[in-house]
Protein backbone atom coordinates (compact mmCIF):
# COMPACT_ATOMS: atom_id res chain seq x y z
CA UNK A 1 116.16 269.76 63.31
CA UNK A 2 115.46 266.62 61.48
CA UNK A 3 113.22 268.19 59.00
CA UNK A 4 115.63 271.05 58.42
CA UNK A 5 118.12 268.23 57.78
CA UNK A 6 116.10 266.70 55.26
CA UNK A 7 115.18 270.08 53.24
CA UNK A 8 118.48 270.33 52.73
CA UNK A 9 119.44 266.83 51.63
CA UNK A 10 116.53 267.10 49.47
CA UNK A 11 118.08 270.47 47.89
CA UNK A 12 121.30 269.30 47.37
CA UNK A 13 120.94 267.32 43.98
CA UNK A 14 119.30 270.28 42.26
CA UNK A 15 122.33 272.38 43.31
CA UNK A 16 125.32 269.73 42.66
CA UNK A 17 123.73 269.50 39.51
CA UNK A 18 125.22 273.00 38.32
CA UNK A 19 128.62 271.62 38.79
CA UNK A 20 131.30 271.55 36.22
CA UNK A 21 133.07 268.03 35.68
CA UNK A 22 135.74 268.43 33.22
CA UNK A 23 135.85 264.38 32.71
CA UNK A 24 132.37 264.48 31.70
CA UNK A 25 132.50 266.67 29.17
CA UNK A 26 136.13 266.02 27.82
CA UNK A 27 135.89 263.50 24.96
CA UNK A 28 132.07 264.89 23.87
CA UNK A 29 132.61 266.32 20.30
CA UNK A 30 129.83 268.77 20.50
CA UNK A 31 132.49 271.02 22.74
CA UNK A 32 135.03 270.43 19.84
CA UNK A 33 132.71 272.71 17.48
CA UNK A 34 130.07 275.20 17.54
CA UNK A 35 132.88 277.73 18.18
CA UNK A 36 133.88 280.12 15.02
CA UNK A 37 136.49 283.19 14.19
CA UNK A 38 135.36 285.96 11.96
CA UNK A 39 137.30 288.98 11.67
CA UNK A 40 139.30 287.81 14.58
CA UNK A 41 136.05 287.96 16.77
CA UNK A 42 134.74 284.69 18.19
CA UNK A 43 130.99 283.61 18.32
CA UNK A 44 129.05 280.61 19.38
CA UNK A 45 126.71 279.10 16.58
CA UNK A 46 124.41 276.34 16.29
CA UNK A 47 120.85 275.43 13.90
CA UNK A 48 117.24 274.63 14.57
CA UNK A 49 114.30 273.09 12.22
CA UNK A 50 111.31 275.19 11.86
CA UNK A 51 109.22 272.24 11.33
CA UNK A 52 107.39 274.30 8.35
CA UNK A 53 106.23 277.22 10.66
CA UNK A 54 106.83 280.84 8.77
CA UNK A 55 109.05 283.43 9.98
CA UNK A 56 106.75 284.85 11.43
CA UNK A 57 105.83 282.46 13.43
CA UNK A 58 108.96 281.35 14.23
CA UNK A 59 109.83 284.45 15.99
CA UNK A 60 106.44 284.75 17.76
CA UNK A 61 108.16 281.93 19.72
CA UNK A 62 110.96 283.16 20.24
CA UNK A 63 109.65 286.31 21.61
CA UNK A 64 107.42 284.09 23.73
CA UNK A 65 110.53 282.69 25.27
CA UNK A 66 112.79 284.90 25.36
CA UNK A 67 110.68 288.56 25.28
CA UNK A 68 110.15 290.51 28.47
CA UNK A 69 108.52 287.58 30.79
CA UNK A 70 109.71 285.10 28.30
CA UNK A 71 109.55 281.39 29.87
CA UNK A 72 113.18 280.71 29.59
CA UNK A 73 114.07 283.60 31.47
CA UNK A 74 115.08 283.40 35.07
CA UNK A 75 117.01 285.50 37.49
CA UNK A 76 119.17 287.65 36.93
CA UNK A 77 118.88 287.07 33.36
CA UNK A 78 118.59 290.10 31.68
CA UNK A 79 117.55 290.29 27.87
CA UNK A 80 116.87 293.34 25.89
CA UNK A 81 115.81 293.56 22.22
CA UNK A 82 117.74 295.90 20.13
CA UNK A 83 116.62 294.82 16.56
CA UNK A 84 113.81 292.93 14.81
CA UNK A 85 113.03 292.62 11.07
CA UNK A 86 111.16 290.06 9.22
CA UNK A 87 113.43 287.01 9.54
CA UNK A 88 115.64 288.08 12.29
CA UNK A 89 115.47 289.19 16.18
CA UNK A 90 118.89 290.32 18.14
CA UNK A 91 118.61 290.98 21.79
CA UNK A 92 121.92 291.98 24.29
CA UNK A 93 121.96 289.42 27.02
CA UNK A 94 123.23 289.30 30.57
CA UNK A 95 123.31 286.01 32.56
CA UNK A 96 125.19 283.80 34.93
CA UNK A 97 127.44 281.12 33.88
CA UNK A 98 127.21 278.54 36.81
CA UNK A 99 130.27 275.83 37.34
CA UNK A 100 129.94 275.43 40.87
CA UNK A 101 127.54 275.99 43.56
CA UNK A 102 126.64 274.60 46.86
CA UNK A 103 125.86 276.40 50.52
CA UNK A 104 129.27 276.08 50.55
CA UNK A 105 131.24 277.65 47.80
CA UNK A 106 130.52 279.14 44.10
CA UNK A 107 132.36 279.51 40.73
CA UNK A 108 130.06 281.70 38.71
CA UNK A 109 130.79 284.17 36.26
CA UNK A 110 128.64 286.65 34.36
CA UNK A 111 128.57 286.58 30.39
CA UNK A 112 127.45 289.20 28.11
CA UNK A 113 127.06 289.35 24.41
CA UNK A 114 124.77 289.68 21.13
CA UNK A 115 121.90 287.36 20.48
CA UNK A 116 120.97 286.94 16.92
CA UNK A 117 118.14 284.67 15.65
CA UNK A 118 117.78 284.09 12.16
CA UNK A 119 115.14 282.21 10.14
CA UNK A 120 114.90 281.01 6.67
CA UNK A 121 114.63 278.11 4.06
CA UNK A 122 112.82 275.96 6.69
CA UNK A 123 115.67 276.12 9.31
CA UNK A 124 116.80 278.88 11.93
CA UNK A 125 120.40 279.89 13.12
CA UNK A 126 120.87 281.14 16.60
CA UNK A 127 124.29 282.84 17.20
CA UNK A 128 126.00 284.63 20.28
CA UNK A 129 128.33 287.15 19.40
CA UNK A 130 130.51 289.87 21.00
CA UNK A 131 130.70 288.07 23.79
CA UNK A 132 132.47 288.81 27.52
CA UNK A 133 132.76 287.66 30.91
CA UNK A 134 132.64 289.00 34.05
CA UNK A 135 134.68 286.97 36.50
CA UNK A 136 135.38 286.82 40.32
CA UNK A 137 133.63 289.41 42.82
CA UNK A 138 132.72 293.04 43.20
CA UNK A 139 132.84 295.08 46.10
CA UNK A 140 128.96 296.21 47.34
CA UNK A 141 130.18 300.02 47.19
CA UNK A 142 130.83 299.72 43.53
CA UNK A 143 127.86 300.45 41.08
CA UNK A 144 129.58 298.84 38.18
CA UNK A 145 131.70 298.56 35.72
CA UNK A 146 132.74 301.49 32.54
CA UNK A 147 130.81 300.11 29.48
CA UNK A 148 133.92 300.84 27.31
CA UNK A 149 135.80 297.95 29.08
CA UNK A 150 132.98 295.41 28.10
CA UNK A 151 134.20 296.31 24.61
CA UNK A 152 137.76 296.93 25.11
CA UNK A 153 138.80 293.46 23.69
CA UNK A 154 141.77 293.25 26.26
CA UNK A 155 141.15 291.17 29.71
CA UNK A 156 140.52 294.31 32.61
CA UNK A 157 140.56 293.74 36.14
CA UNK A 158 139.12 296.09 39.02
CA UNK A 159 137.67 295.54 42.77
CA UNK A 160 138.08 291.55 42.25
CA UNK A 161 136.59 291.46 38.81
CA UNK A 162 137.92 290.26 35.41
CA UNK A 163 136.56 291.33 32.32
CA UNK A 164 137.60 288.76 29.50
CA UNK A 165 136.66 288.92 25.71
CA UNK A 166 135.58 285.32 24.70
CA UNK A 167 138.80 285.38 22.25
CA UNK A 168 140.78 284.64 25.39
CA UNK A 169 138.64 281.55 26.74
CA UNK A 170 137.02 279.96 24.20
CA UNK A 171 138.38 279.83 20.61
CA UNK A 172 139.75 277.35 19.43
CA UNK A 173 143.12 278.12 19.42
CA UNK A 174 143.45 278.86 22.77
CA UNK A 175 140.84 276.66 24.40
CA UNK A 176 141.63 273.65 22.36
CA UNK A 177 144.90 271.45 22.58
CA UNK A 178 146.53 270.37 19.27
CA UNK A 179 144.96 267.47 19.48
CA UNK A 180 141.66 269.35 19.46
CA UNK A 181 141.58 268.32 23.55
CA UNK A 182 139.39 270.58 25.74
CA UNK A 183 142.14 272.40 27.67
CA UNK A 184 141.41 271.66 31.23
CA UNK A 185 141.45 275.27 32.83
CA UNK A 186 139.48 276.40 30.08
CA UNK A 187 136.96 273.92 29.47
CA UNK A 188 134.28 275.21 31.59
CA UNK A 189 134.11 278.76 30.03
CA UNK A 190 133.49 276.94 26.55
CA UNK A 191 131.72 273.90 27.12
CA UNK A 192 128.88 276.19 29.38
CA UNK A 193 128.46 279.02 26.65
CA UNK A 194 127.94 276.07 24.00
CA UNK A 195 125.37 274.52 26.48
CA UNK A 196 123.89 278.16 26.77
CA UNK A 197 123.51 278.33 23.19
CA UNK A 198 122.28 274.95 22.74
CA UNK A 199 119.55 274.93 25.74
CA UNK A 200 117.59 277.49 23.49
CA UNK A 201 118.15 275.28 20.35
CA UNK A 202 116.54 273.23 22.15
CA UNK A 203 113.97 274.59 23.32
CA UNK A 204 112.81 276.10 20.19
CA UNK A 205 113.20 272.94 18.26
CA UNK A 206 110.41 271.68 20.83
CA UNK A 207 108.51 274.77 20.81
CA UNK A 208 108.29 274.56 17.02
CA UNK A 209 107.32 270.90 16.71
């Protein structure tokens, strides 16, 4: 029993650590920016040095992380490539969004979207477009979800779950106060998709060093 007990006390910093604490992220200007309207659609965007490596191998790393087996990947992560050229790779992406988790209780949601890494002039943009979330629970018996209401644009609810375009949680006009505040029932949808984007910055800044 005692070593049971102590597995678990062990565990629980590494899960506590996915929570969401709106005080710690409220006055940090990186959640201020990074978020963009184009066309009245709203993407995620943030830069990277290449560190004088060529395109090409720029996105021989980013394969290498992100690819089928890629080393940033985890479960249930899903990325598929859907166009390459000489300076550019876009995969769609599927992946959780984690606020809160302990053995417990959860707030997780699921977000979708476009990722597009571009390279050039000695620097590299990654940028996550068209993207959606999946929020709150689905019933076991259902298989999933019509594709046309990922793209509908308008927030869609069935068996529990909410479909919302990023428009609705994260721009700025709606997920920023007039004071350019994080708006507190908001904050977590923005602040974690800037985190997503920047955790691959990141990690290809290092990779590229």
């Amino acid at each position: 029993m005692k070593k049971i007990l102590l597995i678990v006390l062990a565990a629980m910093p590494l899960v506590c650590s996915a929570q969401f604490k709106y005080k710690e992220v409220k006055d940090n200007q990186l959640y201020r920016s990074c978020i963009y309207k184009e066309a009245n659609k709203v993407y995620c965007e943030m830069g990277f040095l290449t560190h004088g490596k060529t395109e090409a191998q720029v996105l021989a790393v980013v394969e290498e992380q992100l690819g089928e087996g890629g080393k940033m990947l985890r479960e249930p992560a899903k990325y598929t490539l859907v166009g390459k050229s000489d300076d550019m790779i876009i995969y769609q992406i599927s992946d959780e969004l984690i606020f809160h988790r302990n053995f417990i209780s959860s707030d997780v949601a699921q977000m979708s979207g476009r990722l597009v890494i571009k390279v050039g002039n000695s620097a590299g943009v990654v940028r996550l477009d068209n993207i959606v979330y999946r929020i709150g629970t689905v019933d076991e018996q259902i298989t999933g979800m019509p594709h046309e209401k990922w793209k509908s644009g308008y927030s869609v609810s069935d068996s529990g779950v909410e479909i919302v375009p990023a428009e609705e949680l994260i721009a700025d006009d709606v997920a920023l106060t007039k004071k350019g505040e994080l708006v507190r029932s908001l904050a977590k949808y923005r602040v974690k998709t800037i985190d997503y984007v920047s955790n691959i910055v990141e990690t290809l800044h290092k990779q590229l060093k």
